[in-house]
C-alpha atoms as a PDB file:
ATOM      1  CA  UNK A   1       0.000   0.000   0.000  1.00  0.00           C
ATOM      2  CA  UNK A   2       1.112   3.687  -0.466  1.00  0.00           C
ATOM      3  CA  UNK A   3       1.182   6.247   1.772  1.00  0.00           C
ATOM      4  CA  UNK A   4      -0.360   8.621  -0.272  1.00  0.00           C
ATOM      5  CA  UNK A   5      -4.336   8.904   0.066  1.00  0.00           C
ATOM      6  CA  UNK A   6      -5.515  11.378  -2.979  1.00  0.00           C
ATOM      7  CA  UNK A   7      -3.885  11.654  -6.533  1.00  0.00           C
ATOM      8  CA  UNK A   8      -4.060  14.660  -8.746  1.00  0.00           C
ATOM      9  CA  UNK A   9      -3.665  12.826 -12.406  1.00  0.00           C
ATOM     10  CA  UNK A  10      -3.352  15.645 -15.245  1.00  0.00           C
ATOM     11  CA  UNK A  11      -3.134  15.021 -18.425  1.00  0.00           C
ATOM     12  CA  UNK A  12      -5.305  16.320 -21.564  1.00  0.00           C
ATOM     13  CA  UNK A  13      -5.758  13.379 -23.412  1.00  0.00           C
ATOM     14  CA  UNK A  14      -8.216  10.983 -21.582  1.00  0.00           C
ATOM     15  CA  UNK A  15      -6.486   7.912 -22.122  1.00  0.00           C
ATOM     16  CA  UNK A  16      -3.517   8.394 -20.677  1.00  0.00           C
ATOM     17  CA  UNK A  17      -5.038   9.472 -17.768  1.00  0.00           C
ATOM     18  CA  UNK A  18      -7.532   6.427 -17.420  1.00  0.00           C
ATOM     19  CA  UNK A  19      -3.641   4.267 -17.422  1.00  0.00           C
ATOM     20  CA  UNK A  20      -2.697   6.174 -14.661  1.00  0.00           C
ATOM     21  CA  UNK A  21      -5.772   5.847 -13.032  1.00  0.00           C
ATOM     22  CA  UNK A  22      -6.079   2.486 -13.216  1.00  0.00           C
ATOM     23  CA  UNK A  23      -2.332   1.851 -11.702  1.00  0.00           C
ATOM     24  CA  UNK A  24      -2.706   4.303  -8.726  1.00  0.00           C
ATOM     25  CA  UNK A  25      -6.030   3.467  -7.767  1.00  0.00           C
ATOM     26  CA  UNK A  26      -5.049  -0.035  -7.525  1.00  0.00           C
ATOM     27  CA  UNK A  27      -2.517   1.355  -5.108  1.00  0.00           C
ATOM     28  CA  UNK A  28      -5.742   2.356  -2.864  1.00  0.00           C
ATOM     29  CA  UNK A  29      -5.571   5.687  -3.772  1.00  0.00           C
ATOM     30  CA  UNK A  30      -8.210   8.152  -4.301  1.00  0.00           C
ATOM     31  CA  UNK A  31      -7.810   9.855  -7.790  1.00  0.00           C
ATOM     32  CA  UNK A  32      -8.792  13.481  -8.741  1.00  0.00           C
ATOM     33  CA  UNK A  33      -8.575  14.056 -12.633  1.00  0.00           C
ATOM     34  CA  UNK A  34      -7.547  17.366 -14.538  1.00  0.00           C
ATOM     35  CA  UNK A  35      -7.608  18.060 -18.290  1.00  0.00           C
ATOM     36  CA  UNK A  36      -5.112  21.004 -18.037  1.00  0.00           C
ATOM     37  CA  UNK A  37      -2.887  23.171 -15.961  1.00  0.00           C
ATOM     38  CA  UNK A  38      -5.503  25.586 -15.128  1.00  0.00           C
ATOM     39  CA  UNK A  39      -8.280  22.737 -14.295  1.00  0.00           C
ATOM     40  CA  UNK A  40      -5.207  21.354 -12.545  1.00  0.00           C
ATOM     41  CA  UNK A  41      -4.523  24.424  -9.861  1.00  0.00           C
ATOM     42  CA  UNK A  42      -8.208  24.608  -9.384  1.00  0.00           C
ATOM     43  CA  UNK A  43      -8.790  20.986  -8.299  1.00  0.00           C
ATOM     44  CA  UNK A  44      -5.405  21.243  -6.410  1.00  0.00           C
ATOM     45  CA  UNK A  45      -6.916  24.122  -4.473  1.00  0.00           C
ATOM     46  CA  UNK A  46     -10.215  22.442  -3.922  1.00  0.00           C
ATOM     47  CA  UNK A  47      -8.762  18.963  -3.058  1.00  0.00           C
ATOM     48  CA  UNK A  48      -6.206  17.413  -0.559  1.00  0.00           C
ATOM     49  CA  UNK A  49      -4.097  16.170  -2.767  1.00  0.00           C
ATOM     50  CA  UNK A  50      -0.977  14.326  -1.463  1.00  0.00           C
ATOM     51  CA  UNK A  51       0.960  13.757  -5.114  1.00  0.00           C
ATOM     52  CA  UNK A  52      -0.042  15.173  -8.705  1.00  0.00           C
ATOM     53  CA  UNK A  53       1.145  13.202 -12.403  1.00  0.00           C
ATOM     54  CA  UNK A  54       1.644  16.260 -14.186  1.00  0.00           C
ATOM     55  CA  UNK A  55       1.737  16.097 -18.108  1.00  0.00           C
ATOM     56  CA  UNK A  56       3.368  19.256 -19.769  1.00  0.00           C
ATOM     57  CA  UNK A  57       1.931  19.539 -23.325  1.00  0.00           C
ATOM     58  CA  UNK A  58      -1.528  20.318 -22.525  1.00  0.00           C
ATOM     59  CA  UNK A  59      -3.939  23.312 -23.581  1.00  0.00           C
ATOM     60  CA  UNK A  60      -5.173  26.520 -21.671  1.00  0.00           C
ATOM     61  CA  UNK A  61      -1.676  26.095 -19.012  1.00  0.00           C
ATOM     62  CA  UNK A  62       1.173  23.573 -19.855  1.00  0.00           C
ATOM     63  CA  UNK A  63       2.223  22.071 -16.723  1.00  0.00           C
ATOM     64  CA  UNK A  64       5.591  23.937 -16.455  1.00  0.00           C
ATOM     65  CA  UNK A  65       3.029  26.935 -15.501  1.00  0.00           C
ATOM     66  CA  UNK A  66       0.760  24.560 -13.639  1.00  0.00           C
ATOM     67  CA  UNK A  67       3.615  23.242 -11.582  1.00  0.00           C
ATOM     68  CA  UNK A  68       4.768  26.787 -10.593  1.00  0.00           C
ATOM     69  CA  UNK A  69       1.637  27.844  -9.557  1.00  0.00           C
ATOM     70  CA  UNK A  70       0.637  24.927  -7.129  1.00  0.00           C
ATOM     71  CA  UNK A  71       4.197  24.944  -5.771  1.00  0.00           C
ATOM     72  CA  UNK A  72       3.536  28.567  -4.980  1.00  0.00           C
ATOM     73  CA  UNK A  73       0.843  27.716  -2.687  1.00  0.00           C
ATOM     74  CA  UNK A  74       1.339  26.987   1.077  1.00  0.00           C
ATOM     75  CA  UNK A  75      -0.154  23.727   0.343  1.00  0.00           C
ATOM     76  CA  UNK A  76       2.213  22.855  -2.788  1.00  0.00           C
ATOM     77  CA  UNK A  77       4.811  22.687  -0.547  1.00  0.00           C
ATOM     78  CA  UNK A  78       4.158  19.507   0.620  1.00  0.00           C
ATOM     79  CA  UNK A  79       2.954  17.689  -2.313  1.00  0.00           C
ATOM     80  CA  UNK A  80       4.911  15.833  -4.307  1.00  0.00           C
ATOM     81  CA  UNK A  81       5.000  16.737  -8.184  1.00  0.00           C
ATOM     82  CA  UNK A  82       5.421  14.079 -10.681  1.00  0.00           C
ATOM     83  CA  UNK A  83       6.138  14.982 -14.262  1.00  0.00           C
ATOM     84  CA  UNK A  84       4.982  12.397 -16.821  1.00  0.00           C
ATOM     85  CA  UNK A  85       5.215  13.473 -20.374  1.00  0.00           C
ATOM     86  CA  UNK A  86       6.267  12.425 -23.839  1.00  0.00           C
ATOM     87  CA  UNK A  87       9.095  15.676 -23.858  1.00  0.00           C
ATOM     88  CA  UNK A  88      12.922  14.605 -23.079  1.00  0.00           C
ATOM     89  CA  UNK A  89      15.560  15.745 -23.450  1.00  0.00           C
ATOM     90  CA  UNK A  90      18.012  17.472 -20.464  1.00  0.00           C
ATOM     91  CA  UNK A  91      16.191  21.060 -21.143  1.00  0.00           C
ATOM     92  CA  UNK A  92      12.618  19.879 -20.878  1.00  0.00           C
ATOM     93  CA  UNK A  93      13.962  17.925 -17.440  1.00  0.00           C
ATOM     94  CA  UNK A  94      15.244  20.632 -16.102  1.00  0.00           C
ATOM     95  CA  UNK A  95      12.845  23.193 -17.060  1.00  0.00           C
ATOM     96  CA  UNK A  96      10.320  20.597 -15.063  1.00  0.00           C
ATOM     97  CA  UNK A  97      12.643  20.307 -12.386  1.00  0.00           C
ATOM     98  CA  UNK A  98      12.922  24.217 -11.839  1.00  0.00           C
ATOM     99  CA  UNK A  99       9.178  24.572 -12.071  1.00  0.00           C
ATOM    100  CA  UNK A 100       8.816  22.115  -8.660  1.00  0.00           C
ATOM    101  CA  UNK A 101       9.031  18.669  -9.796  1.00  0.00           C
ATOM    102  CA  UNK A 102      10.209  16.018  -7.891  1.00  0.00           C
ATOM    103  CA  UNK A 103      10.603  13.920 -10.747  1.00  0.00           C
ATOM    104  CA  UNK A 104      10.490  13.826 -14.781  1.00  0.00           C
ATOM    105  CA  UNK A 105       9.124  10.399 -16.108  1.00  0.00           C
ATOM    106  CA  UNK A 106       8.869  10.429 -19.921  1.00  0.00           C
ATOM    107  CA  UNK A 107       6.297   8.296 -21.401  1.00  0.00           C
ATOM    108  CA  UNK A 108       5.957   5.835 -22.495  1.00  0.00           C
ATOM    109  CA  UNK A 109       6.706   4.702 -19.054  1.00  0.00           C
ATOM    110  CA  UNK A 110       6.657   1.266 -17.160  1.00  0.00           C
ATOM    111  CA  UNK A 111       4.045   0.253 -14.798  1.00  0.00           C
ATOM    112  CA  UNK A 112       6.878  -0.345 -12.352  1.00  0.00           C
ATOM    113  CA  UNK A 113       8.096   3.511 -12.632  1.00  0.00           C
ATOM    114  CA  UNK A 114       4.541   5.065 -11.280  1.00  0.00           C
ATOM    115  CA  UNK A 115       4.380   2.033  -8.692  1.00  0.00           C
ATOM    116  CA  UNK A 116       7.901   2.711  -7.548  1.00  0.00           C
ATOM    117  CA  UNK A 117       6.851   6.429  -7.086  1.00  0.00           C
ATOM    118  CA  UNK A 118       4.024   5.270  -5.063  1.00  0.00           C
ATOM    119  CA  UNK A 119       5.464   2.893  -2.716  1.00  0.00           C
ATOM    120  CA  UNK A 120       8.244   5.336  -1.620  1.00  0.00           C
ATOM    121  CA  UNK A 121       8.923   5.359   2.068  1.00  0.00           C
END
């Protein structure tokens, strides 16, 4: 089981985040979906949300913007910000690592990357 009790899973493409879905659910978590960055701050501001999947490439806010803003809350502090998108490459990374991420994923990713994130100690 994970530690974590409510996911934020963004992503504006619905089938990638029905994947994610279905692995951290599994994990027993509650899930909280988001279609872009901007749908993303508001449900992060009307949730408790303990870690968010972030995708990047998304319309209305990417989630470099969407990252900031939640990390600027006294709330984002605490979370922790997974990046999961389909950009690589060292300046994407650390663009997503400056914005607040905790960690850059690039899809396609392994089951066994997301469930690694979630059983973390």
């Amino acid at each position: 089981m994970s530690a974590f009790k409510t996911a934020l899973i963004v992503d504006d493409i619905s089938t990638n985040r029905k994947l994610l879905n279905m692995l951290v659910s599994r994990q027993g978590i509650d899930v909280v979906e988001a279609v872009d960055g901007k749908d993303a701050v508001e449900q992060f501001a009307a949730n408790e949300i303990d870690i968010v999947f972030m995708d990047i490439m998304m319309p209305v806010m990417d989630g470099f913007e969407a990252t900031r803003q939640i990390r600027a809350s006294a709330k984002g502090q605490q979370v922790k910000i997974i990046m999961v998108t389909a950009l690589d490459g060292e300046d994407n990374v650390s663009k997503g690592l400056q914005a607040g991420a905790d960690l850059y994923i690039t899809k396609p990713y392994r089951a066994n990357e997301i469930m690694s994130v979630l059983t973390e100690d």
